[in-house]
Protein backbone atom coordinates (compact mmCIF):
# COMPACT_ATOMS: atom_id res chain seq x y z
CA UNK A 1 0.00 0.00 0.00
CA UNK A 2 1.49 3.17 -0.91
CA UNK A 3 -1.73 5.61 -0.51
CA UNK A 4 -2.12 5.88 3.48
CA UNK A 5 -5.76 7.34 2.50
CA UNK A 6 -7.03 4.43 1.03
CA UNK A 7 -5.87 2.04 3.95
CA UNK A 8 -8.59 2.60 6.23
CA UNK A 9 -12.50 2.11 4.54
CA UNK A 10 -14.87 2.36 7.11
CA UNK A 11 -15.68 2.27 10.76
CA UNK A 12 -17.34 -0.87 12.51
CA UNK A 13 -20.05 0.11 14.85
CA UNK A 14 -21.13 -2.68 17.14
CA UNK A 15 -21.73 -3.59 20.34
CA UNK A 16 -18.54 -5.05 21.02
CA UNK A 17 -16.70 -2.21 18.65
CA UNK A 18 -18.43 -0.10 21.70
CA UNK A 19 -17.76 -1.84 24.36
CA UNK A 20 -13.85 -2.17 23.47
CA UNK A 21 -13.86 1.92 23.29
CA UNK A 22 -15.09 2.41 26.59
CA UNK A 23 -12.98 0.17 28.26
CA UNK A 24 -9.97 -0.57 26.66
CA UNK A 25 -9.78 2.67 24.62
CA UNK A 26 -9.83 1.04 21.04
CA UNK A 27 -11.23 1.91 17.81
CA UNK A 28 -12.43 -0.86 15.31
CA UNK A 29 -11.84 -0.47 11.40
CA UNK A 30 -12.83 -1.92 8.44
CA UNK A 31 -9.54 -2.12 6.37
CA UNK A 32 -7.93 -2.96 2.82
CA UNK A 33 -6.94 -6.51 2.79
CA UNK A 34 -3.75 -6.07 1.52
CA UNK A 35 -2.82 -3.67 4.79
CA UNK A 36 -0.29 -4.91 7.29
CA UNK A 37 -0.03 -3.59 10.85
CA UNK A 38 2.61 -0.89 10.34
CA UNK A 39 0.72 0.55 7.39
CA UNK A 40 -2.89 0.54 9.73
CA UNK A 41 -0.79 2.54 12.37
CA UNK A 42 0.75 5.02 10.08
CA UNK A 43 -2.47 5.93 8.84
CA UNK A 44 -4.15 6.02 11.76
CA UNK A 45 -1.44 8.18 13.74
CA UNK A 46 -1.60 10.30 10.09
CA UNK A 47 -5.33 11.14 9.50
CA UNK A 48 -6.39 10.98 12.98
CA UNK A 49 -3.45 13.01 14.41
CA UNK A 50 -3.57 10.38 17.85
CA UNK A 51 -0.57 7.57 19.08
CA UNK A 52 -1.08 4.14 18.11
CA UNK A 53 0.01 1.47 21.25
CA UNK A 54 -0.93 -1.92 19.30
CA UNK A 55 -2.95 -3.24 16.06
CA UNK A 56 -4.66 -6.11 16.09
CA UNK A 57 -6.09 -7.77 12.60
CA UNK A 58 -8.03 -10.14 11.47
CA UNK A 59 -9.73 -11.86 8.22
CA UNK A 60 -13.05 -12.46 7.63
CA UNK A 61 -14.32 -14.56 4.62
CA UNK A 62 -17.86 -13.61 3.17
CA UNK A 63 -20.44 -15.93 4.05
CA UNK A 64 -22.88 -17.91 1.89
CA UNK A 65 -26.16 -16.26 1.38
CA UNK A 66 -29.20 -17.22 -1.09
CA UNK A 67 -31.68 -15.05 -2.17
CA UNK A 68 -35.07 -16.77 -3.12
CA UNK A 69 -33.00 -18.09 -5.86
CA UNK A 70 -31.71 -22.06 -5.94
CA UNK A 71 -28.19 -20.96 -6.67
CA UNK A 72 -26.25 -19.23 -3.80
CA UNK A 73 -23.94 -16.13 -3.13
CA UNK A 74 -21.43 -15.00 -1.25
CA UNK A 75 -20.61 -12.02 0.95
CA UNK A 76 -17.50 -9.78 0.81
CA UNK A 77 -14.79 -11.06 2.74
CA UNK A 78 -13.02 -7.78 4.68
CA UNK A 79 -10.40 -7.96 6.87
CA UNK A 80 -11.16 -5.93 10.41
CA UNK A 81 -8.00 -3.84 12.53
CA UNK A 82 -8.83 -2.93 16.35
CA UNK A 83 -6.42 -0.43 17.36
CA UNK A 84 -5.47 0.64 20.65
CA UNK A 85 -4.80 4.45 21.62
CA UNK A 86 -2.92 5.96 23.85
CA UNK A 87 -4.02 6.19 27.15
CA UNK A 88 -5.48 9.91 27.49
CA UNK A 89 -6.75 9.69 23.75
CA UNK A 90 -9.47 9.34 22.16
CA UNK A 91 -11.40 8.84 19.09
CA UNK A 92 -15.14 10.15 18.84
CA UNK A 93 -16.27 8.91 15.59
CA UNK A 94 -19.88 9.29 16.19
C-alpha cells in the first residue's frame, strides 16, 4: 500500500466495537486486505493526528447467502484492525 488514505474504509459500529472503546480505549476499522499492521498505524497516527500502542487484525471470509433463488452467493470477505490508543486519547467517531 502506498496511498495511506485508502488504507482505512470504514468504521465498525457494534456492540462489542463499543464496548472495546469504553474500556480498553480502542477503535475498530474496516480495512484494505492487503494492509499490514505498520501501514494501519501510520495511517491512523496520520489522518487521525492520535498515538497508536498496538494493532490487532483479522480476516473475515464472506459468508454464503441465497436469495429466493436455488443458486447461492457470497458475501464480501473484509479484513477488520482494532487499534489501541494511547491512554489519554481518544477517538469520537460518532
Amino acid at each position: 500500500m502506498k496511498d495511506i488514505y485508502q488504507v482505512i474504509k470504514n468504521v465498525r459500529l457494534s456492540e462489542k466495537a463499543s464496548l472495546l472503546q469504553e474500556r480498553n480505549n480502542e477503535v475498530v476499522f474496516e480495512v484494505d486486505p492487503a494492509a499490514n499492521k505498520l501501514e494501519i498505524k501510520q495511517a491512523v497516527e496520520t489522518i487521525f493526528d492520535k498515538k497508536v500502542v498496538a494493532v490487532r487484525t483479522a480476516n473475515y471470509d464472506g459468508k454464503l447467502r441465497r436469495k429466493r433463488r436455488a443458486d447461492q452467493g457470497r458475501t464480501a470477505r473484509y479484513k477488520k484492525a482494532v487499534v489501541r490508543l494511547a491512554d489519554g486519547q481518544s477517538l469520537d467517531l460518532i
